[in-house]
Protein backbone atom coordinates (compact mmCIF):
# COMPACT_ATOMS: atom_id res chain seq x y z
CA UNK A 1 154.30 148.33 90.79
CA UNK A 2 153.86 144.66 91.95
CA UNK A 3 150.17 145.92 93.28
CA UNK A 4 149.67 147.71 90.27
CA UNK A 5 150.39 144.58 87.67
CA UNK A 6 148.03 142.21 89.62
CA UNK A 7 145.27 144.38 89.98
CA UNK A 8 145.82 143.98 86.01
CA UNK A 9 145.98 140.39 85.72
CA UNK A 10 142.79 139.87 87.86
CA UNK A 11 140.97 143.24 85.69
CA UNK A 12 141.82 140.75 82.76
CA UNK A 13 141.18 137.17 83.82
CA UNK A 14 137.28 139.21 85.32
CA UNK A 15 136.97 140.21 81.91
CA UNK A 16 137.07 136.92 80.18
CA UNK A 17 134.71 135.68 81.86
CA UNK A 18 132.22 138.16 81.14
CA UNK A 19 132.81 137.44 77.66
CA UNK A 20 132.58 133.72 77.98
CA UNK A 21 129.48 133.51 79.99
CA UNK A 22 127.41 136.29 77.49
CA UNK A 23 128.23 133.54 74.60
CA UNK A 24 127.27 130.84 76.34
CA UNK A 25 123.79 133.27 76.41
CA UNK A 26 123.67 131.88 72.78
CA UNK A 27 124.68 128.53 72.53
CA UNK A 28 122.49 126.04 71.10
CA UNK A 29 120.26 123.95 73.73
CA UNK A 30 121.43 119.90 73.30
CA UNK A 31 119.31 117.37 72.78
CA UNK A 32 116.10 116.91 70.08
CA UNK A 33 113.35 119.72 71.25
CA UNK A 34 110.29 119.52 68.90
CA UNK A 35 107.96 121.25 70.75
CA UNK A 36 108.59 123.42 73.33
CA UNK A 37 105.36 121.79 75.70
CA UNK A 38 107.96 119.46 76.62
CA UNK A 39 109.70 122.03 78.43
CA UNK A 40 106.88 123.76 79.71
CA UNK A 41 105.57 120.43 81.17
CA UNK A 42 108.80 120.33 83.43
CA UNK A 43 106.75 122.79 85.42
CA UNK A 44 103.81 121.29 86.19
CA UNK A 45 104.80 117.43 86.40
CA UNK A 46 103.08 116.59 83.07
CA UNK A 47 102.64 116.93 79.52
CA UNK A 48 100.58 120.01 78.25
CA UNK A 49 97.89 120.08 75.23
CA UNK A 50 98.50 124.09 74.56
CA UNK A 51 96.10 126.45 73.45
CA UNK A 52 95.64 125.88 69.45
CA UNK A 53 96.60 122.99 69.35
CA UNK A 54 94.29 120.64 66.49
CA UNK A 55 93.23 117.22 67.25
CA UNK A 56 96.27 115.08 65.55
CA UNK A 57 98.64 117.17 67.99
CA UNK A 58 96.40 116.23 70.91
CA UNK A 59 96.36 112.79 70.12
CA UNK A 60 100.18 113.09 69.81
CA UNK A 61 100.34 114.40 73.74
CA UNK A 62 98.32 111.68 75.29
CA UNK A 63 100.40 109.22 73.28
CA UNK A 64 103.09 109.66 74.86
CA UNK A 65 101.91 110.23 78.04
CA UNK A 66 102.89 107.09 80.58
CA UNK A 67 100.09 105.41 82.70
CA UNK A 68 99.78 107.39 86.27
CA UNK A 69 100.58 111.08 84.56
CA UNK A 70 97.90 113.92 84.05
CA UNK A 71 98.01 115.75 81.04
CA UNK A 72 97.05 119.61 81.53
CA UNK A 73 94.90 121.52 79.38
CA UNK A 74 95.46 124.96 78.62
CA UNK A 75 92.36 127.23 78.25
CA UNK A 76 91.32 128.06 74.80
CA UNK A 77 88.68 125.99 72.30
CA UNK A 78 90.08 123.13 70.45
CA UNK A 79 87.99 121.82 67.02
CA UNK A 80 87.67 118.15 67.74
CA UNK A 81 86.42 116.46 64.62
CA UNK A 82 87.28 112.91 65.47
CA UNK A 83 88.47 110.86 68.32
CA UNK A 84 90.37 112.00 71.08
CA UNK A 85 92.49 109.20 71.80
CA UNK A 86 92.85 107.93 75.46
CA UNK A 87 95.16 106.03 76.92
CA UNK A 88 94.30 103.86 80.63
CA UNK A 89 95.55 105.66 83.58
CA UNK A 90 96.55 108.75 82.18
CA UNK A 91 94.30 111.49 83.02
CA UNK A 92 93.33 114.83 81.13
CA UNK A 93 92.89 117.74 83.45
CA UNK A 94 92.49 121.67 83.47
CA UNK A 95 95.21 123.81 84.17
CA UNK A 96 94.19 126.71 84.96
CA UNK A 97 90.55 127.89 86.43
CA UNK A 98 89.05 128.01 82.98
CA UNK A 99 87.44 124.87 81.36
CA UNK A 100 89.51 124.18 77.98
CA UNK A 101 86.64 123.61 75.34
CA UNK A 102 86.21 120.49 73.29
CA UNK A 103 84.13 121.45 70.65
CA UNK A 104 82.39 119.26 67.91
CA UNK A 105 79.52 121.81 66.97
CA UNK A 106 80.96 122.20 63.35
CA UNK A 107 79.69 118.15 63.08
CA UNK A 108 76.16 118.37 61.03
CA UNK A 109 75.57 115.39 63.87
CA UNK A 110 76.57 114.56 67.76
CA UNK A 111 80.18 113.39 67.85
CA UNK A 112 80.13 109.90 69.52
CA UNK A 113 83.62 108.77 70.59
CA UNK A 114 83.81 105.23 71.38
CA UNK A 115 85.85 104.02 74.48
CA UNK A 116 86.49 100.76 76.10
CA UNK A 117 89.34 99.56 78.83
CA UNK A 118 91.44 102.91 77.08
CA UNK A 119 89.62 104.90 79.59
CA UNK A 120 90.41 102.72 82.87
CA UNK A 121 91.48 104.53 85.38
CA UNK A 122 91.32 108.20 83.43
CA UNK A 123 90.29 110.50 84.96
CA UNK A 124 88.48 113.98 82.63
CA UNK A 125 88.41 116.95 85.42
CA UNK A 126 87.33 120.61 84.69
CA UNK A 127 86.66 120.21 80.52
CA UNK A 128 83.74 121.54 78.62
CA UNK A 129 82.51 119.23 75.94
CA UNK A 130 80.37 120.72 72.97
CA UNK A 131 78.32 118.42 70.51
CA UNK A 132 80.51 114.97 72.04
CA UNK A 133 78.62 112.15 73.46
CA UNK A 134 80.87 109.25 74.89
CA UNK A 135 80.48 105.74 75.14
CA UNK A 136 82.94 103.82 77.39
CA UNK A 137 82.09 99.68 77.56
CA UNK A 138 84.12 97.54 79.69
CA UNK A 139 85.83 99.94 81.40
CA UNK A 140 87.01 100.64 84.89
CA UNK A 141 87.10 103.22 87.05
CA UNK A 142 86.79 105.85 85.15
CA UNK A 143 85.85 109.65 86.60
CA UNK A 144 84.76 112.42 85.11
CA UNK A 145 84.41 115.70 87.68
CA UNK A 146 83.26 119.08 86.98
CA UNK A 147 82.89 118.84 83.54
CA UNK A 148 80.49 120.30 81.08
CA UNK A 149 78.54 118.55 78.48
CA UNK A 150 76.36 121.04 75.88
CA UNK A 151 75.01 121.45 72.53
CA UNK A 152 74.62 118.01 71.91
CA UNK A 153 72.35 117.63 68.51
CA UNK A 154 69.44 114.79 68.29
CA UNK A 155 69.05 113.18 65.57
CA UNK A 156 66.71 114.29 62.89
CA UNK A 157 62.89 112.66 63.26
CA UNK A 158 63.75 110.77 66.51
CA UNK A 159 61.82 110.51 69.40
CA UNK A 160 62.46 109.00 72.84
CA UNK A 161 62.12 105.13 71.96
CA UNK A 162 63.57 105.28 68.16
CA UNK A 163 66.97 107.00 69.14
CA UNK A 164 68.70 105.67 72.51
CA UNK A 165 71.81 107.89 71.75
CA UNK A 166 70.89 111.10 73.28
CA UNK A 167 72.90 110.80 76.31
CA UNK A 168 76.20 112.48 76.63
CA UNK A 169 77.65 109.86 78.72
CA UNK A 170 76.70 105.93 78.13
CA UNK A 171 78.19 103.47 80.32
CA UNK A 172 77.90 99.52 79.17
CA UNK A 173 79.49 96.68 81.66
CA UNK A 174 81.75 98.98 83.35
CA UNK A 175 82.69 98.90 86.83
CA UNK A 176 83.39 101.76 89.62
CA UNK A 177 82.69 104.51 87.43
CA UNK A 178 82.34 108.43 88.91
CA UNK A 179 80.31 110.97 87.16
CA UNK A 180 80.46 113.92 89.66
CA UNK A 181 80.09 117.90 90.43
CA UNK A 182 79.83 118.19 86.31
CA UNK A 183 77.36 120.14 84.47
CA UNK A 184 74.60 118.76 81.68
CA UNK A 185 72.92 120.63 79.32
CA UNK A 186 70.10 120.28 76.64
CA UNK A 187 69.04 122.93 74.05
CA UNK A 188 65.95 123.78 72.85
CA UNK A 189 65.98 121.97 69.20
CA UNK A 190 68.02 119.20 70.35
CA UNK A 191 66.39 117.54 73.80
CA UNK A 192 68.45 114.57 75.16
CA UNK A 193 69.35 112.94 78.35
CA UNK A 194 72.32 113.01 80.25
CA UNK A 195 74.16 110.15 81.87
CA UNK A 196 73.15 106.21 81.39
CA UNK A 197 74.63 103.30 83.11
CA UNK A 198 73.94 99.62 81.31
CA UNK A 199 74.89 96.31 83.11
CA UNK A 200 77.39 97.96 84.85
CA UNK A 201 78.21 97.97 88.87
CA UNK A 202 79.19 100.10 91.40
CA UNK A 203 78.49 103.15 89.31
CA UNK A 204 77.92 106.50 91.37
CA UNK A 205 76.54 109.29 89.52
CA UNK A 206 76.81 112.28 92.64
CA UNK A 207 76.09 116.23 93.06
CA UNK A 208 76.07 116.93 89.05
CA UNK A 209 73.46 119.33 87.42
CA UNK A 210 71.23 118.39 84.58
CA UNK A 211 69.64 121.54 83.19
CA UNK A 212 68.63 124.93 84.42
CA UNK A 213 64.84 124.79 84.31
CA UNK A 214 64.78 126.91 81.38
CA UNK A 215 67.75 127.28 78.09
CA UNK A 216 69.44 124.45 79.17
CA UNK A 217 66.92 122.58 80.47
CA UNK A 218 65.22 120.31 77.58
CA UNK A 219 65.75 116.98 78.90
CA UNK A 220 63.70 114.03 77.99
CA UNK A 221 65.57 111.82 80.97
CA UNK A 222 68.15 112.99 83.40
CA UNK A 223 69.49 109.69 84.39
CA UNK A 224 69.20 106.05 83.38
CA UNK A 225 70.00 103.27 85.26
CA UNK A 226 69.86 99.64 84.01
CA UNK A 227 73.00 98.71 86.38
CA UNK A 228 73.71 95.55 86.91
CA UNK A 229 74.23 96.36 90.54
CA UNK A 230 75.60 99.17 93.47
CA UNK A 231 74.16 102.72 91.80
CA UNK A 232 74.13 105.15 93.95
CA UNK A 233 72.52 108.38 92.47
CA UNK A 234 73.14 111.57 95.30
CA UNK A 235 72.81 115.11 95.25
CA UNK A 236 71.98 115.58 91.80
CA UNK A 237 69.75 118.34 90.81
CA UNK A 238 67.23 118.30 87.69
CA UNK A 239 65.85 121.08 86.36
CA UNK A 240 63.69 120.62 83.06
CA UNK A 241 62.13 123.04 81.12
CA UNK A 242 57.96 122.53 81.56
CA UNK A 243 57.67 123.51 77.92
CA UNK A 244 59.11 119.99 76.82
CA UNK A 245 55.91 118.48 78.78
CA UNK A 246 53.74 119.20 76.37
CA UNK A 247 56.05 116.79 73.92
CA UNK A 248 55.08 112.83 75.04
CA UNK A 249 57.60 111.95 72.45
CA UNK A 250 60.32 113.29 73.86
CA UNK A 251 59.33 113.28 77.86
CA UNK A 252 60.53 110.14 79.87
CA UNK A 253 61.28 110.40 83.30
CA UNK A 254 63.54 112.69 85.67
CA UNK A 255 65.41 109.64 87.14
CA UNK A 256 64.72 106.05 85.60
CA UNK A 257 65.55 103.05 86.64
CA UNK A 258 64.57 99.58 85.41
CA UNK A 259 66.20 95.78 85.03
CA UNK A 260 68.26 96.62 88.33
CA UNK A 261 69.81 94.73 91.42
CA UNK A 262 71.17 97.29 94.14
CA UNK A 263 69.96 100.69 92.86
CA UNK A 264 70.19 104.38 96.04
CA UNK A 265 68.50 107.13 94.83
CA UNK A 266 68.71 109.64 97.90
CA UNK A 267 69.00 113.11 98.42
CA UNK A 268 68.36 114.63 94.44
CA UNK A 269 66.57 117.33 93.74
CA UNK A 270 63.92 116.89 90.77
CA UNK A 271 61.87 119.44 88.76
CA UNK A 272 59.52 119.77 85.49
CA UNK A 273 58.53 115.99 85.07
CA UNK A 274 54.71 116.11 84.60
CA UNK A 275 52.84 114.15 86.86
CA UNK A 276 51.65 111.51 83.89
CA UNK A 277 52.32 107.76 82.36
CA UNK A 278 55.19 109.74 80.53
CA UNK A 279 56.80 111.84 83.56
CA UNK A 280 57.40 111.14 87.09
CA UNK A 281 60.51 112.93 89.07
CA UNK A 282 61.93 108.92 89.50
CA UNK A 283 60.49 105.63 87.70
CA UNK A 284 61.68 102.41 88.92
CA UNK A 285 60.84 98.85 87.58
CA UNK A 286 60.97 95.50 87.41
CA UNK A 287 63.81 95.27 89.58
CA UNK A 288 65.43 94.67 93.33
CA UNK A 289 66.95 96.09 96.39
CA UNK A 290 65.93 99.94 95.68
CA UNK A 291 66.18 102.92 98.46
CA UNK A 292 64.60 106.22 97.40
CA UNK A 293 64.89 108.71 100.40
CA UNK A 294 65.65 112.26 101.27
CA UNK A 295 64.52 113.49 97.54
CA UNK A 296 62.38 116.73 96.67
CA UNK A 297 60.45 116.17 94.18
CA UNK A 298 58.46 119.22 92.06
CA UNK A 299 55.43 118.92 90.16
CA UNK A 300 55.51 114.88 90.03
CA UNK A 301 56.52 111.63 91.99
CA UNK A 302 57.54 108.41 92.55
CA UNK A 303 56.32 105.71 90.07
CA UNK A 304 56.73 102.26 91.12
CA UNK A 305 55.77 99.82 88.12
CA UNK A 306 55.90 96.07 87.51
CA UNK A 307 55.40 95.43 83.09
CA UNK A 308 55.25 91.97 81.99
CA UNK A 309 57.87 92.87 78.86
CA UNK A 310 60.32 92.27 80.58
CA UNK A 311 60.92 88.52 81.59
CA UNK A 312 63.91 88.43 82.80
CA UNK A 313 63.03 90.51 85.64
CA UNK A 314 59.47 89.20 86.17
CA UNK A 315 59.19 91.34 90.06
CA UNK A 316 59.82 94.66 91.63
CA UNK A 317 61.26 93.36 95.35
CA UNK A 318 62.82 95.19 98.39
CA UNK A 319 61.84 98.66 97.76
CA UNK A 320 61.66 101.47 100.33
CA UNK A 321 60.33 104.67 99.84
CA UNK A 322 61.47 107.02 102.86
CA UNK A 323 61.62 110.60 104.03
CA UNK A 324 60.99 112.42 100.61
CA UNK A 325 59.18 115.66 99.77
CA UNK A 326 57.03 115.97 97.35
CA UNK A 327 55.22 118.81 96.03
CA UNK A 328 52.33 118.61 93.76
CA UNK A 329 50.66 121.70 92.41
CA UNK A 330 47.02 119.87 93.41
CA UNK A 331 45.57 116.74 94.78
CA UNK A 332 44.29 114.12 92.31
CA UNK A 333 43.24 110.50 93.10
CA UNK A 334 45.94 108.90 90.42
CA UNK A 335 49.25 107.18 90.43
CA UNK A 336 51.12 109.71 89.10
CA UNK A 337 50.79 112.30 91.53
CA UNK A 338 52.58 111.52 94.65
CA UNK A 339 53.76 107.88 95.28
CA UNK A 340 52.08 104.72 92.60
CA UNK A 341 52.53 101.54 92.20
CA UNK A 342 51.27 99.43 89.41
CA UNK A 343 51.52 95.97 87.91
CA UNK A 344 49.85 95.04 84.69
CA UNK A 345 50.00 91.07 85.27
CA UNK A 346 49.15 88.59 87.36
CA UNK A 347 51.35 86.38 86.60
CA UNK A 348 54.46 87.81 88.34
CA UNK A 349 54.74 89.56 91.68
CA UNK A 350 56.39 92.88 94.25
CA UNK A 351 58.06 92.02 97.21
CA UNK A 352 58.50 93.51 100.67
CA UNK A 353 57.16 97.24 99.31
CA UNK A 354 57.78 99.98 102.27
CA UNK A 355 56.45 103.47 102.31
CA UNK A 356 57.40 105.31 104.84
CA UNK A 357 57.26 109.39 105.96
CA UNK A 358 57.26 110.80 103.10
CA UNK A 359 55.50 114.62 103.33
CA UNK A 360 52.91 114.98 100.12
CA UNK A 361 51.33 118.19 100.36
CA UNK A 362 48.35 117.94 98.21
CA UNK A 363 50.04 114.74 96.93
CA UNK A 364 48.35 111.03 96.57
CA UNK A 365 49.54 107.83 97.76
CA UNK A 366 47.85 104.95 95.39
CA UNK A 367 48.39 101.43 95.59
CA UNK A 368 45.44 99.70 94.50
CA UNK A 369 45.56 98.08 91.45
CA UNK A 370 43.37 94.65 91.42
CA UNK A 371 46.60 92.55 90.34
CA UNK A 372 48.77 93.72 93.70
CA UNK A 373 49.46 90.08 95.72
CA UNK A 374 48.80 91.80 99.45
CA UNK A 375 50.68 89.17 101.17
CA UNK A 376 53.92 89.94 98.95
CA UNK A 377 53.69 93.59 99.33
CA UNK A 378 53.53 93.51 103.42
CA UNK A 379 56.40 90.92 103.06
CA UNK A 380 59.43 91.84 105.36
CA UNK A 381 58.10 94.59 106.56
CA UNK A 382 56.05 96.48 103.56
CA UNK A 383 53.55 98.85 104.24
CA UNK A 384 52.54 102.39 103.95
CA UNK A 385 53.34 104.09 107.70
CA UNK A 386 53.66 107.70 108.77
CA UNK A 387 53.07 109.37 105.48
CA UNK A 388 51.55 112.82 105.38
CA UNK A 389 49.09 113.08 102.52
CA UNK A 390 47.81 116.65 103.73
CA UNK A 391 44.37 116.84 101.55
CA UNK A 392 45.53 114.46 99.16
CA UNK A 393 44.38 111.31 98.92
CA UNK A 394 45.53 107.17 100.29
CA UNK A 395 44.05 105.13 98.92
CA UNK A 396 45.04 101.19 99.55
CA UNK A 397 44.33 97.73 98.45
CA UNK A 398 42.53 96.29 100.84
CA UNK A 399 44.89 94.32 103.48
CA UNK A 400 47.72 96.31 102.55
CA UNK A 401 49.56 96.98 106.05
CA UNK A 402 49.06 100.86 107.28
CA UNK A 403 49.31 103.07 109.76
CA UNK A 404 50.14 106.67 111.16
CA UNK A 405 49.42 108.06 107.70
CA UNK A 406 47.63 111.66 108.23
């Protein structure tokens, strides 16, 4: 009987607790919850913007953010209609494998979002970007990696020298900015360029794609570069549509750099620039210390330029041209197909200019314009050496330094 009554007592005390713990099932979680992101977030280290969410309630997640966390993006398309507000050092990231979309196309014009030191040390990874164009001044490092920029509209009845806001991504005075592994796109009715860097430093714009040689490929520049110093532009590839070369208005230059002091260019891969005054794969001027090696170039060159409109860099000095291909559909005795170099003054003056092994099938090598200073250009080195020209054409300044050319 003894057995028998505690086998009851323990049945009983078992069976309480049972109870107890199924209502605790429903008690009511403590503490203010007003979204339940914040508890999702637990998981993954950060705050979440979730799927749906409109722009005030994004704002509201990088608010309150602290400087050093990454705020995750689920997948879905979010109608941005106004500024996404940043905050320095927090960073706004993918979190799964599909690019979150940003998308301004309901705007009857490009969204430009204005930035400044609120983007120092953010960093935008794996986000698509429709119809948004941002320009960050001041800031510092700031990355943005395999993202997408597309459907960006130009502004009604502009051209190429009337509207300088057809970039996606404009960089004034900023410092040890990253632009890499992200994807650029122009449409058909709205041409534009992609990334450009203004009186900033240390800037390296690496292994991104502008265009796809066709639908997304209407670019009137890919890159511009009027650093103040340290660019280094690698492993980019630009693909323009040819059908935009018919359009002088909107048709700059592949890669264009001008009123620069420490400027790489190596190693990019360049097509649909027309070999013309408007085109050129890469146009550099009135500037200093410029390397341009390893490139391919398609259909157009290397255009090396000295223009007296711009005083306050009154030279082109230290460039070297090395170890690029460049393929041009036929051989013409000109600047702009191959490898030119022009100056339109006397008054001012190049500097140490060095060609050297570069393979032009078909492609020209000009440098003879009557206002080249011959002692200047062989300075330090300049010369044309060990270029192959194939049947195209070299034609020199007389006393330029060359040799091994064939």
């Amino acid at each position: 009987m003894k057995n028998r009554n505690l086998q009851l007592l323990w049945l009983t005390v078992l069976t309480l607790a049972i109870i107890s713990c199924k209502k605790s099932d429903h008690a009511p979680i403590t503490g203010s919850v007003k979204n339940n992101s914040l508890l999702k977030a637990d998981a993954v280290s950060g705050p979440i913007i979730e799927t749906g969410m409109t722009l005030t309630q994004i704002n509201a997640v990088i608010a309150g953010a602290s400087a050093g966390q990454t705020v995750y993006v689920q997948p879905g398309t979010y109608t941005i209609t106004g500024k996404i507000v940043m905050k320095a050092g927090v960073s706004i990231v993918k979190q799964t494998t599909t690019n979150p979309v940003f998308d301004a196309t309901s705007l009857p014009n490009e969204l430009t979002i204005d930035y400044t030191t609120d983007v120092s040390g953010v960093l935008l990874s794996g986000l698509t970007f429709w119809n948004i164009r941002m320009q960050i001044t001041g800031s510092s490092k700031t990355s943005v990696k395999y993202c997408i920029f597309d459907y960006g509209k130009r502004t009604p009845n502009t051209n190429k020298t009337n509207n300088l806001k057809d970039d996606y991504l404009e960089y004034i005075d900023t410092d040890s900015a990253l632009v890499s592994n992200s994807v650029f796109c122009h449409r058909s009715t709205d041409p534009g360029r992609g990334v450009w860097m203004k009186g900033s430093t240390n800037t390296n714009v690496l292994n991104n794609t502008f265009g796809n040689g066709g639908t997304t490929g209407y670019f009137v520049c890919g890159i511009d570069d009027n650093s103040q110093s340290n660019s280094l532009l690698d492993g980019n590839t630009l693909n323009r549509n040819t059908v935009l070369n018919t359009v002088d208005s909107l048709t700059d230059h592949g890669i264009y750099g001008h009123s620069f002091d420490g400027l790489t260019i190596s190693n990019n891969n360049i097509s649909g620039w027309p070999a013309n005054g408007n085109g050129g794969s890469v146009k550099v001027r009135n500037g200093q210390h410029v390397s341009i090696s390893n490139n391919t170039m398609n259909g157009s060159g290397v255009l090396l330029y000295e223009y007296s409109n711009l005083p306050a860099y009154p030279y082109l000095k230290y460039v070297t041209v090395t170890a690029n291909t460049i393929n041009i559909s036929a051989p013409a005795g000109d600047l702009y197909h191959g490898i030119g170099y022009y100056r339109d003054n006397s008054t001012d003056t190049e500097y140490s200019i060095n060609i050297t092994g570069n393979l032009l099938p078909d492609g020209s090598i000009v440098m003879n314009g009557s206002n080249i200073n011959v002692a200047s250009f062989n300075a330090g080195g300049g010369g044309v050496f060990n270029n192959d020209t194939a049947s195209g054409y070299l034609l020199l300044k007389t006393g330029i330094n060359n040799s091994g050319n064939y």
